[in-house]
N, C-alpha and C. Protein backbone atom coordinates (compact mmCIF):
# COMPACT_ATOMS: atom_id res chain seq x y z
N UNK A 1 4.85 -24.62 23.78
CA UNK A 1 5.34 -24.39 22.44
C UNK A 1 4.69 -25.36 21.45
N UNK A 2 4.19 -26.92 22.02
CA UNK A 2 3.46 -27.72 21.07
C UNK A 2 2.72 -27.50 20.26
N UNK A 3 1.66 -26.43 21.54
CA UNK A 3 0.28 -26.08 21.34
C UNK A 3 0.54 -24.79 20.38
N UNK A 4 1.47 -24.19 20.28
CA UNK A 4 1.58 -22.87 19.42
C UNK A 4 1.85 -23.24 17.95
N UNK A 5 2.71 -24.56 18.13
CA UNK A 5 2.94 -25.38 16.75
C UNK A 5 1.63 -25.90 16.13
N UNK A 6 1.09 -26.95 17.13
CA UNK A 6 -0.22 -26.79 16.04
C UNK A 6 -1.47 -25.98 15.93
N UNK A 7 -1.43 -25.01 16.68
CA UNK A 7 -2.04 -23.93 15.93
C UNK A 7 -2.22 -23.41 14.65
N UNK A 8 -0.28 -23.36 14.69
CA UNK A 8 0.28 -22.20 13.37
C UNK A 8 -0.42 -23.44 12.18
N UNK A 9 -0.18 -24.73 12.46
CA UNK A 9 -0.42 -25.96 11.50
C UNK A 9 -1.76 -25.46 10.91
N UNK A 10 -2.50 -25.81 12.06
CA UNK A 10 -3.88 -25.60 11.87
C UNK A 10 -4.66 -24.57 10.60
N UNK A 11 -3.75 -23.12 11.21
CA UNK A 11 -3.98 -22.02 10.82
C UNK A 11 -3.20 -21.67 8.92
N UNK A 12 -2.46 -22.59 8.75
CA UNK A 12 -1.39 -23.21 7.38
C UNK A 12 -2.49 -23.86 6.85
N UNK A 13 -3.41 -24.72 7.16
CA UNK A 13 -3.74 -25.35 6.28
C UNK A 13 -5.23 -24.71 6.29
N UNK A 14 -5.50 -23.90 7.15
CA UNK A 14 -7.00 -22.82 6.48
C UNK A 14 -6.40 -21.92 5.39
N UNK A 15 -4.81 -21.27 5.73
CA UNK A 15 -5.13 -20.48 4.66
C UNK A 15 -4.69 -21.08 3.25
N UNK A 16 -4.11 -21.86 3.33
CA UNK A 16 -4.13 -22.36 1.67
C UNK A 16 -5.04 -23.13 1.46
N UNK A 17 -6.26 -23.90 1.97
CA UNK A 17 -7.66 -24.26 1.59
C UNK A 17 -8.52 -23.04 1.14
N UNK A 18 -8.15 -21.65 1.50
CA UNK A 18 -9.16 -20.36 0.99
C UNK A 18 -8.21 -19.64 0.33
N UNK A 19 -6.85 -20.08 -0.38
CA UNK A 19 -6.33 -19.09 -1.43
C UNK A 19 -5.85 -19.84 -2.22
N UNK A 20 -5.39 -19.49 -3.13
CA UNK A 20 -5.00 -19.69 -3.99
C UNK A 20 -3.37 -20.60 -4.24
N UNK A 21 -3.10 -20.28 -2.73
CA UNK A 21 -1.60 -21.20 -2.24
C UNK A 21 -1.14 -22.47 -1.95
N UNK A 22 -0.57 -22.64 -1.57
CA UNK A 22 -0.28 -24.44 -1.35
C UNK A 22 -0.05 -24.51 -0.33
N UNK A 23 -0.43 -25.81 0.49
CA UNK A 23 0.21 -25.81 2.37
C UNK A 23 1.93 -25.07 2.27
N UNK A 24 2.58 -25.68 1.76
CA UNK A 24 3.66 -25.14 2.22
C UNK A 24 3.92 -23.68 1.97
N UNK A 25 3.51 -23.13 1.12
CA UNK A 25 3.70 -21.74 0.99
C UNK A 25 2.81 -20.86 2.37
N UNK A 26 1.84 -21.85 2.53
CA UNK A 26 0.95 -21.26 3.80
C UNK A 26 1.94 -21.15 5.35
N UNK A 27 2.48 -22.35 5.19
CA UNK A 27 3.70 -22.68 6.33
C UNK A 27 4.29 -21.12 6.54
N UNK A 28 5.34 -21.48 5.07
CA UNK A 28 6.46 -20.14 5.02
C UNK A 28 6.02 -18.96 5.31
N UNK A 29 4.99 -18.80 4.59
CA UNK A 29 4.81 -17.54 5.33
C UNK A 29 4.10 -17.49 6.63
N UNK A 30 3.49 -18.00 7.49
CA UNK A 30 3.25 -17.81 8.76
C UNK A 30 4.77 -18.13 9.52
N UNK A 31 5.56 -18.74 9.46
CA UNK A 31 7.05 -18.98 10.04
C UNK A 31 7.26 -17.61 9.98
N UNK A 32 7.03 -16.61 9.42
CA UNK A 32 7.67 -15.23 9.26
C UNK A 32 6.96 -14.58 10.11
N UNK A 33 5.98 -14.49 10.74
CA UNK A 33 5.35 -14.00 11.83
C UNK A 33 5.62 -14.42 12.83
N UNK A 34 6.45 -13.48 13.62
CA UNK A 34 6.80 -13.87 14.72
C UNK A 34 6.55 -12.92 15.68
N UNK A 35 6.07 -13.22 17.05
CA UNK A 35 5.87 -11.63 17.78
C UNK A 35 4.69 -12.14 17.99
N UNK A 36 3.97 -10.78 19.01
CA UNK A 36 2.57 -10.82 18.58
C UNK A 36 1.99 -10.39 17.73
N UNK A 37 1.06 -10.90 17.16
CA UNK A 37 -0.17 -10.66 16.33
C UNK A 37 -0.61 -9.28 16.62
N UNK A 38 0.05 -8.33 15.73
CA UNK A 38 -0.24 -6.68 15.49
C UNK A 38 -0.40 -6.34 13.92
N UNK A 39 -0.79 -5.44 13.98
CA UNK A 39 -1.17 -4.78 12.49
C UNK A 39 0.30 -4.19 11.63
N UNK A 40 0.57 -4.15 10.78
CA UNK A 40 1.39 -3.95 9.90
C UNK A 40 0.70 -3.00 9.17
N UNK A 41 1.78 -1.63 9.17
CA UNK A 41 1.30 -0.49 8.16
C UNK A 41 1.72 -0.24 6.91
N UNK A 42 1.36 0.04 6.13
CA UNK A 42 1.64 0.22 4.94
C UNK A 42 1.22 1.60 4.45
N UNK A 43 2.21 2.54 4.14
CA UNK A 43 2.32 3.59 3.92
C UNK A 43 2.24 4.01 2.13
N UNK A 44 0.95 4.73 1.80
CA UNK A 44 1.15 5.11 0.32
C UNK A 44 1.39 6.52 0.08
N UNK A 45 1.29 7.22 -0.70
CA UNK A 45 1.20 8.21 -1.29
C UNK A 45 0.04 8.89 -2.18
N UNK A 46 -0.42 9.64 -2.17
CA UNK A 46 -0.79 10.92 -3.13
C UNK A 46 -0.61 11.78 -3.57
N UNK A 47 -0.01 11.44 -5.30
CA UNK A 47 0.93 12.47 -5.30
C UNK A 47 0.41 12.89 -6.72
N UNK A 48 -0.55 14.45 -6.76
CA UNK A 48 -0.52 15.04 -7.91
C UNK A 48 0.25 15.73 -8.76
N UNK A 49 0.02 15.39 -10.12
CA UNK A 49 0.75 16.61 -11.03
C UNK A 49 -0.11 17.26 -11.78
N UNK A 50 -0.80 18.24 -11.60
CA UNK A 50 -1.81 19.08 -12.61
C UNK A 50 -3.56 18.28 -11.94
N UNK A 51 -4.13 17.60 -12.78
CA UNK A 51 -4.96 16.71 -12.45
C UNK A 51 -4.71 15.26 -12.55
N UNK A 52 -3.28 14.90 -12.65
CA UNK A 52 -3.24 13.67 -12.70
C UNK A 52 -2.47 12.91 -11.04
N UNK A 53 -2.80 12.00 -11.09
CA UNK A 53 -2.50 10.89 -9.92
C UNK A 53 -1.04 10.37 -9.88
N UNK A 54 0.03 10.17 -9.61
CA UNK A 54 1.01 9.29 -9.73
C UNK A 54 0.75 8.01 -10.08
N UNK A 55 0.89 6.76 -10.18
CA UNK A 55 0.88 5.27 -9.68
C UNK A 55 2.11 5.05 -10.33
N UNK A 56 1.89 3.56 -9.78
CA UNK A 56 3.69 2.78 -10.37
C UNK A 56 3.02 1.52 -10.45
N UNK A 57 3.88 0.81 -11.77
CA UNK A 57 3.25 -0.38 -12.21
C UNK A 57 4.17 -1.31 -11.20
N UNK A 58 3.69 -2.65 -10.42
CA UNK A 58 3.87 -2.81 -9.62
C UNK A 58 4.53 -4.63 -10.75
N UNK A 59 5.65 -4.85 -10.07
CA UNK A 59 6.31 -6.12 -10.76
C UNK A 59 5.67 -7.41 -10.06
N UNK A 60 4.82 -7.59 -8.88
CA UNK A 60 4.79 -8.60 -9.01
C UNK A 60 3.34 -8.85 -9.51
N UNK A 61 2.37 -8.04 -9.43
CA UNK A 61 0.97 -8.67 -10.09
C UNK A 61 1.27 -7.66 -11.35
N UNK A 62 1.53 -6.46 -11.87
CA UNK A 62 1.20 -6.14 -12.97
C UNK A 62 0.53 -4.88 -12.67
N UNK A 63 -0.11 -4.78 -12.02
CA UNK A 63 -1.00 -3.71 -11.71
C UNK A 63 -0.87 -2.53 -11.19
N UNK A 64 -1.18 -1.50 -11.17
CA UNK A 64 -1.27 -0.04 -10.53
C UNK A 64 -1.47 0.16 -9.28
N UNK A 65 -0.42 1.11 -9.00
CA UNK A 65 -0.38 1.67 -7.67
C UNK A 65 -0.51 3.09 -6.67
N UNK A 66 -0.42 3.39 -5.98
CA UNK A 66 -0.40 5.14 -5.31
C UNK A 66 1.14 3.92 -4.73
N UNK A 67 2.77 5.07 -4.95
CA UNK A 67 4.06 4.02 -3.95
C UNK A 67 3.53 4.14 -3.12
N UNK A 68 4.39 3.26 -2.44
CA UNK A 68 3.88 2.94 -0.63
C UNK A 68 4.73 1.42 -0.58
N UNK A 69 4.56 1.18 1.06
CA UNK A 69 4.89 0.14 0.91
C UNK A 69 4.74 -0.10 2.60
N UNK A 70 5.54 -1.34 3.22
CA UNK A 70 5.61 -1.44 4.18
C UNK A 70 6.71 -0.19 5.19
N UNK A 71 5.67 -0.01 6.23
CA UNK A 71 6.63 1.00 7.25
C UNK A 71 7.77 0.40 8.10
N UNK A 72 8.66 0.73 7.74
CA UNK A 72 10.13 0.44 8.76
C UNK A 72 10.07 0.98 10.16
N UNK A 73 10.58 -0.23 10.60
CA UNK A 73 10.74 0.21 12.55
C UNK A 73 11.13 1.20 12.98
N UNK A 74 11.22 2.31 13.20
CA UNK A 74 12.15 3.25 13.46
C UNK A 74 12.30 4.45 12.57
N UNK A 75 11.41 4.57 11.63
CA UNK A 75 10.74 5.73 10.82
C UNK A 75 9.75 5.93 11.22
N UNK A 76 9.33 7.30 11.23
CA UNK A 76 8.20 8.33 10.97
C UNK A 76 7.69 7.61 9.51
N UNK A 77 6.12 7.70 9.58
CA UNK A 77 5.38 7.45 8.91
C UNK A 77 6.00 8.67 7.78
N UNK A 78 6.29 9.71 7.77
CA UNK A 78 6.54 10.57 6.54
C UNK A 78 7.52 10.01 6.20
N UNK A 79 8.90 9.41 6.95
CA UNK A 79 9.61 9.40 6.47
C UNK A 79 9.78 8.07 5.64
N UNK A 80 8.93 6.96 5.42
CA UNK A 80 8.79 6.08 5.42
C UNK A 80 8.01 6.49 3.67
N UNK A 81 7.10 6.92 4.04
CA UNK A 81 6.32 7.77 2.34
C UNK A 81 7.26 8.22 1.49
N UNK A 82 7.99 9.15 2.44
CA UNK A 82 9.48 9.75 1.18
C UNK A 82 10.28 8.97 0.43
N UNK A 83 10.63 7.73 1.49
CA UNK A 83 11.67 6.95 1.19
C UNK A 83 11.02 5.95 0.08
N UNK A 84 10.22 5.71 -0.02
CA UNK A 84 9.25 4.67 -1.07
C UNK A 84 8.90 5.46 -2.08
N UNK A 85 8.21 6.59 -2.29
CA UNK A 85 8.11 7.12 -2.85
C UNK A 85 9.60 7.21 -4.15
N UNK A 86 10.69 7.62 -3.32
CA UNK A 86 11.18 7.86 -4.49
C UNK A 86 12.19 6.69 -5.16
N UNK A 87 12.18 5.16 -4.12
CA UNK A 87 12.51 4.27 -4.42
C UNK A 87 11.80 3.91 -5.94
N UNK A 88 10.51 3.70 -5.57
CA UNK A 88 9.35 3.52 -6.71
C UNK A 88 9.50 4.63 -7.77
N UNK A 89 9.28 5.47 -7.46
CA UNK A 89 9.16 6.16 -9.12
C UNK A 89 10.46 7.59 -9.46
N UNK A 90 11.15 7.47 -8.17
CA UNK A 90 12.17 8.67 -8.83
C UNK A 90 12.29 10.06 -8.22
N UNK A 91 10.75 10.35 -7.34
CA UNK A 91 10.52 11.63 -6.43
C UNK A 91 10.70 12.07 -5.79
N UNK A 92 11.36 12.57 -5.69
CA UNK A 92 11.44 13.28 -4.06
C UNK A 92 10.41 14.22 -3.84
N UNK A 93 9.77 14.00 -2.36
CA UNK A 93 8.43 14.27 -2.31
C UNK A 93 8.82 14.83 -0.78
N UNK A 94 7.72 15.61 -0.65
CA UNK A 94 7.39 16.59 1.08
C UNK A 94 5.69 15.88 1.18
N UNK A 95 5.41 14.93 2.31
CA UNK A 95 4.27 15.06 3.08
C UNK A 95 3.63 15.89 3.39
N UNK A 96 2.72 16.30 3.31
CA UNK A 96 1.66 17.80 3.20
C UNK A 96 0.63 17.32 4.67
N UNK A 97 -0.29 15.99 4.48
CA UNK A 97 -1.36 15.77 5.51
C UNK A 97 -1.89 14.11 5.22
N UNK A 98 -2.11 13.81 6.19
CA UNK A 98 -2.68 12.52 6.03
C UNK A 98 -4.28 12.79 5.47
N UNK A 99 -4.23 11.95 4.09
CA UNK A 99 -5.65 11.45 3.72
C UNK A 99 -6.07 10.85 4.31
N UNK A 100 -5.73 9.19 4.56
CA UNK A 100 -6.76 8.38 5.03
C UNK A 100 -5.80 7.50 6.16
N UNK A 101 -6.56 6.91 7.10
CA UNK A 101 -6.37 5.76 8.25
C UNK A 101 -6.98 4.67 7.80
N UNK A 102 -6.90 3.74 7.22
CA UNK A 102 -8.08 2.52 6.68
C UNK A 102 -7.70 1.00 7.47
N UNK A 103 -8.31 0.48 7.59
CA UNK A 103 -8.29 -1.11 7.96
C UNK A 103 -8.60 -1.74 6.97
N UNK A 104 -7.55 -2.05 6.34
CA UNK A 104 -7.48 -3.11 4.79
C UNK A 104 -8.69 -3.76 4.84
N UNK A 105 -8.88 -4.29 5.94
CA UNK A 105 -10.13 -5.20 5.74
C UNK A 105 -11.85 -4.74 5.22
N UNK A 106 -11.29 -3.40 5.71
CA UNK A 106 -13.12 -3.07 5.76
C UNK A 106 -13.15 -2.24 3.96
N UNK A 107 -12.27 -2.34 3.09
CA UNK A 107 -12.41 -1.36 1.85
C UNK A 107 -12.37 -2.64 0.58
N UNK A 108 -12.48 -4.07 1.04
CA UNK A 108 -12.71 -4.31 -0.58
C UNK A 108 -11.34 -4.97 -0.98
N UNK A 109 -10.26 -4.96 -0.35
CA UNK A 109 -8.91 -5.43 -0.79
C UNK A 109 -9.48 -7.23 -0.60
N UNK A 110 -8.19 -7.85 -1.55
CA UNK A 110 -8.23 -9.16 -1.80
C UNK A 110 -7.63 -9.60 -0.05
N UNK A 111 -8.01 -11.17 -0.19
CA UNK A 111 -7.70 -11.56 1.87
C UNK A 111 -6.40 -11.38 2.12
N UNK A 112 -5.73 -11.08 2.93
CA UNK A 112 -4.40 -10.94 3.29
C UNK A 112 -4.51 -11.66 4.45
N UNK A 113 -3.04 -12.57 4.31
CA UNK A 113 -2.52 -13.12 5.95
C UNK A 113 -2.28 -12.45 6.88
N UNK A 114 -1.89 -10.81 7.00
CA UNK A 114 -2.00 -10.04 7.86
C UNK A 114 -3.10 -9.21 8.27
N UNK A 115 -3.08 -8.93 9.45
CA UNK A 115 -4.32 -7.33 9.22
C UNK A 115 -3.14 -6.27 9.00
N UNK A 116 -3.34 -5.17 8.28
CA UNK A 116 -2.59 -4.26 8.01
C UNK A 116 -3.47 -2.85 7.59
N UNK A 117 -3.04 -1.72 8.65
CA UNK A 117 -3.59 -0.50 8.45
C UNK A 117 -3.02 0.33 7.38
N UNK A 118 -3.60 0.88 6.45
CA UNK A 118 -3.22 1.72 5.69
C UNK A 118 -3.30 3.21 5.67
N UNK A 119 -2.28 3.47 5.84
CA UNK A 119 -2.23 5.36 6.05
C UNK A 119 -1.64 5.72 4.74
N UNK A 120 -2.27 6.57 4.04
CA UNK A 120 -2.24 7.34 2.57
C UNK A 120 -2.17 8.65 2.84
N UNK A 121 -1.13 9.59 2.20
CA UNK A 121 -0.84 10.59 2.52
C UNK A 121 -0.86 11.65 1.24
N UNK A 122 -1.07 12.82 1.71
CA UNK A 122 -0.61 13.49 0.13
C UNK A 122 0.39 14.32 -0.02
N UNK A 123 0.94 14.24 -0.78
CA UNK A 123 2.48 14.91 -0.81
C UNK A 123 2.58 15.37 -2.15
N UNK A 124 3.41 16.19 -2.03
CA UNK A 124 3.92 17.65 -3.32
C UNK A 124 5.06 17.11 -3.59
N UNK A 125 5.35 17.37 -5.00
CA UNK A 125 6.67 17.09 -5.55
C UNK A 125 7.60 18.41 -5.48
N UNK A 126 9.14 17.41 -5.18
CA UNK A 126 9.83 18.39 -4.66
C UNK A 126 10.97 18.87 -6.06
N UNK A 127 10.91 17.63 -6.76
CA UNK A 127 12.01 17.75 -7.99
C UNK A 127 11.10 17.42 -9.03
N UNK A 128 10.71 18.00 -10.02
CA UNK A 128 9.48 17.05 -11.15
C UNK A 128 10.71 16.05 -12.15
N UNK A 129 12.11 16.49 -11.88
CA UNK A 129 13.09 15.32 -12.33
C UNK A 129 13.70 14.33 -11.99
N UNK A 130 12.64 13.33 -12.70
CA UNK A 130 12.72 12.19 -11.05
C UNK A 130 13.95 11.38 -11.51
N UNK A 131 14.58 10.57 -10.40
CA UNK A 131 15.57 10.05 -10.79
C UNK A 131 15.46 8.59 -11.16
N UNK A 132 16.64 7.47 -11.83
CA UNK A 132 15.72 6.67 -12.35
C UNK A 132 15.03 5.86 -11.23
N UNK A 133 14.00 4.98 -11.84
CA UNK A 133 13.05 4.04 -10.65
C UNK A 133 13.77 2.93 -10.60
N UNK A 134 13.99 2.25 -9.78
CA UNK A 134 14.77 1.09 -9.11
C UNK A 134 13.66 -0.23 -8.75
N UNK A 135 12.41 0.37 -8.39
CA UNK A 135 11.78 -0.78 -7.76
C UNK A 135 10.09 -0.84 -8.72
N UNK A 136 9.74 -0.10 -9.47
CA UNK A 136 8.80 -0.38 -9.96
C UNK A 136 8.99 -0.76 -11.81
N UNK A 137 7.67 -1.31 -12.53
CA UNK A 137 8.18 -1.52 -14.15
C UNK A 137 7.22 -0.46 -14.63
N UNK A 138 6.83 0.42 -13.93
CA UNK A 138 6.35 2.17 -14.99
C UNK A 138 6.28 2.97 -14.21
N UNK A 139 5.89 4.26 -14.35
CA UNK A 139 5.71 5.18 -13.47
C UNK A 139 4.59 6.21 -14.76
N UNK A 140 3.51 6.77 -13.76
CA UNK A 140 3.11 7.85 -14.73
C UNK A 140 1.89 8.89 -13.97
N UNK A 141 1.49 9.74 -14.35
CA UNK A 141 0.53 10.41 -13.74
C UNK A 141 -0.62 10.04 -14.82
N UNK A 142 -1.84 9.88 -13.87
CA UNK A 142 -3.28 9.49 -14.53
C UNK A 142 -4.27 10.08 -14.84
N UNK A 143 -5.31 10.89 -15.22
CA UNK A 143 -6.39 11.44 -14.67
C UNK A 143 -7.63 10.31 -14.03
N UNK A 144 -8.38 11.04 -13.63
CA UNK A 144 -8.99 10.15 -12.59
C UNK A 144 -9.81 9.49 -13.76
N UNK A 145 -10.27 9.77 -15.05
CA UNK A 145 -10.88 9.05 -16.04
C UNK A 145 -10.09 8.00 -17.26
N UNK A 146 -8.82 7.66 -16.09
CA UNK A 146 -7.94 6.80 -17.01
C UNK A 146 -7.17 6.10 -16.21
N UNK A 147 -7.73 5.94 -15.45
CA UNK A 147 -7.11 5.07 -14.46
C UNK A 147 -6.13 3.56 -14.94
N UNK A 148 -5.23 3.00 -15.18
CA UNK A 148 -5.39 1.64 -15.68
C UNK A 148 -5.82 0.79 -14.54
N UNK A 149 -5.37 -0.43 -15.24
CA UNK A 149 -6.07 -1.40 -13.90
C UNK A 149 -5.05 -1.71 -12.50
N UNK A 150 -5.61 -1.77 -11.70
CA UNK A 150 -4.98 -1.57 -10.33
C UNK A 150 -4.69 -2.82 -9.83
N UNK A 151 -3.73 -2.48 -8.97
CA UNK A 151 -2.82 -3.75 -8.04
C UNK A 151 -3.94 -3.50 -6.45
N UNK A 152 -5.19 -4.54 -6.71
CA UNK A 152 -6.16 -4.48 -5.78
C UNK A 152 -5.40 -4.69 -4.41
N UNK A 153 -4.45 -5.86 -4.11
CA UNK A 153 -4.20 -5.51 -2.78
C UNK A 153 -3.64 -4.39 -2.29
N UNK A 154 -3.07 -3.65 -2.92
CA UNK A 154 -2.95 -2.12 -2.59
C UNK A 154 -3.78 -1.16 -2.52
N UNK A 155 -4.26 -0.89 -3.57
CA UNK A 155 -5.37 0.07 -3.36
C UNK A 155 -6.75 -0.41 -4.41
N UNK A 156 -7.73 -0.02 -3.94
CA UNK A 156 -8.83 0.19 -4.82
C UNK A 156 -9.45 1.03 -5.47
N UNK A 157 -10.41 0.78 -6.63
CA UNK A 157 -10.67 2.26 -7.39
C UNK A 157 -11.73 3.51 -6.89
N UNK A 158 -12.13 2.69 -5.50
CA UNK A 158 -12.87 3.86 -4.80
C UNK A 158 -11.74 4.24 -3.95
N UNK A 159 -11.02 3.86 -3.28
CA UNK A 159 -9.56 4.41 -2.70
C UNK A 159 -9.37 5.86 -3.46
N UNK A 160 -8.68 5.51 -4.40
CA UNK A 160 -8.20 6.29 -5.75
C UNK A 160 -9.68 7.58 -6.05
N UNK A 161 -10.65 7.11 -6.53
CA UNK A 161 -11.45 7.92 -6.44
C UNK A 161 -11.99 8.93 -5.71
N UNK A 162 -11.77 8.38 -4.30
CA UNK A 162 -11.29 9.64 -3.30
C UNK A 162 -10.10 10.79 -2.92
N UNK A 163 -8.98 9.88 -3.42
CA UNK A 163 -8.23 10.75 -3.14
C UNK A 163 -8.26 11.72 -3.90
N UNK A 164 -8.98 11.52 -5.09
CA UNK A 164 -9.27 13.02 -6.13
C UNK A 164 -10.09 13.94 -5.74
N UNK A 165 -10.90 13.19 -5.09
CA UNK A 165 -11.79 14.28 -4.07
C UNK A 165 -11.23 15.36 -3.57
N UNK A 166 -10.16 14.66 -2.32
CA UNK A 166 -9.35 15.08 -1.33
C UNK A 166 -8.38 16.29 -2.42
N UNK A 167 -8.19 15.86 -3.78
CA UNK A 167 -7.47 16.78 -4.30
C UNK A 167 -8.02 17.49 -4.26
N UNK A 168 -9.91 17.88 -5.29
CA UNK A 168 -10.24 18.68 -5.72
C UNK A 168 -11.06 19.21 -4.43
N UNK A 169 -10.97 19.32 -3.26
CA UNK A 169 -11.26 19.33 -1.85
C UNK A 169 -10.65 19.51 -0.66
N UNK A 170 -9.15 20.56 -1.01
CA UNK A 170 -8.37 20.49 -0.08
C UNK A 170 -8.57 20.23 1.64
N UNK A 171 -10.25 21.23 2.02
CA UNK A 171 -10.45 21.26 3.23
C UNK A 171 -10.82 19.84 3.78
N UNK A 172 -11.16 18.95 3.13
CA UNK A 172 -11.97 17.81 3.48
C UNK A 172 -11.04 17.57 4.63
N UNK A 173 -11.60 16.25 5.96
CA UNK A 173 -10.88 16.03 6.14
C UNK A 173 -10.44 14.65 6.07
N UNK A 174 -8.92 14.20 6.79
CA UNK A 174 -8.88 12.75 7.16
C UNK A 174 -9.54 11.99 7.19
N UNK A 175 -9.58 10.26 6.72
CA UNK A 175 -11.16 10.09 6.75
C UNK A 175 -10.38 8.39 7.19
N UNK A 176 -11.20 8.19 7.91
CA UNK A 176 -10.66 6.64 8.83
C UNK A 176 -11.80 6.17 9.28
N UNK A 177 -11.56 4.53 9.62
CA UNK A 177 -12.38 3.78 10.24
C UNK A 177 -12.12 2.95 11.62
């Protein structure tokens, strides 16, 4: 158990020497990892209205999103999309097909303390009267030539730029790494 302690030490004080954090914030959050060292999914959405995109302005950086969020133990990946989905902006939404399988790491996102796979899905709206949003500070549909600026650890603007593809491209398929 020594040797696992100073590891985690070790591993606390690389990542707040390469971010932007402080040792102790590096601490706290590795104390929260517990288990083995597995990937964490994070489930978004694609959700058109006409030619526009959903996103949700996201409270803690400011920035734009496709909802999503972390997947709960014991949900289906759809059901996990639905449930965020309409936490974030109000929707109740039906899963249609998985867009993408991604490894955060390999698309351009800012460093994360976790590895975490991202599965993006596209889904149809089930009510266009959404109810109010609880967890995000906007909600709106975009066209792909108005994007605002994005909440990079979530998604990126080639992310996003594909999934318009995938709109205007129903057959395409799944696309993973």
């Amino acid at each position: 158990m020594r040797r696992y302690e100073q590891l985690r030490e070790i591993a606390a004080e690389m990542l707040a020497a390469h971010s932007t954090g402080e040792l102790d914030e590096a601490r706290r959050l590795l104390e929260l990892q517990v288990g083995p060292a597995t990937p964490r999914v994070d489930v978004r959405a694609a959700v058109f209205d006409g030619d526009g995109i959903l996103l949700i302005k996201e409270p803690d950086d400011g920035g734009w999103s496709l909802p999503g969020g972390w997947a709960d133990v014991g949900e289906s990946p759809a059901e996990a999309i639905a449930r965020e989905v309409y936490e974030e902006s109000g929707y109740r939404v039906r899963v249609t097909r998985l867009l993408s399988a991604y490894d955060r790491d390999r698309h351009g996102h800012p460093p994360n303390p976790y590895h975490v796979y991202k599965l993006t899905f596209l889904c149809e709206i089930l009510d266009h009267d959404p109810s109010v949003a609880v967890e995000a500070d906007g909600t709106g549909f975009f066209a792909a030539d108005a994007i605002p600026p994005l909440s990079l650890p979530r998604v990126t603007p080639a992310q996003i730029e594909r999934f318009f593809e995938h709109h205007r491209a129903p057959n395409l398929p799944a696309d993973f790494d």
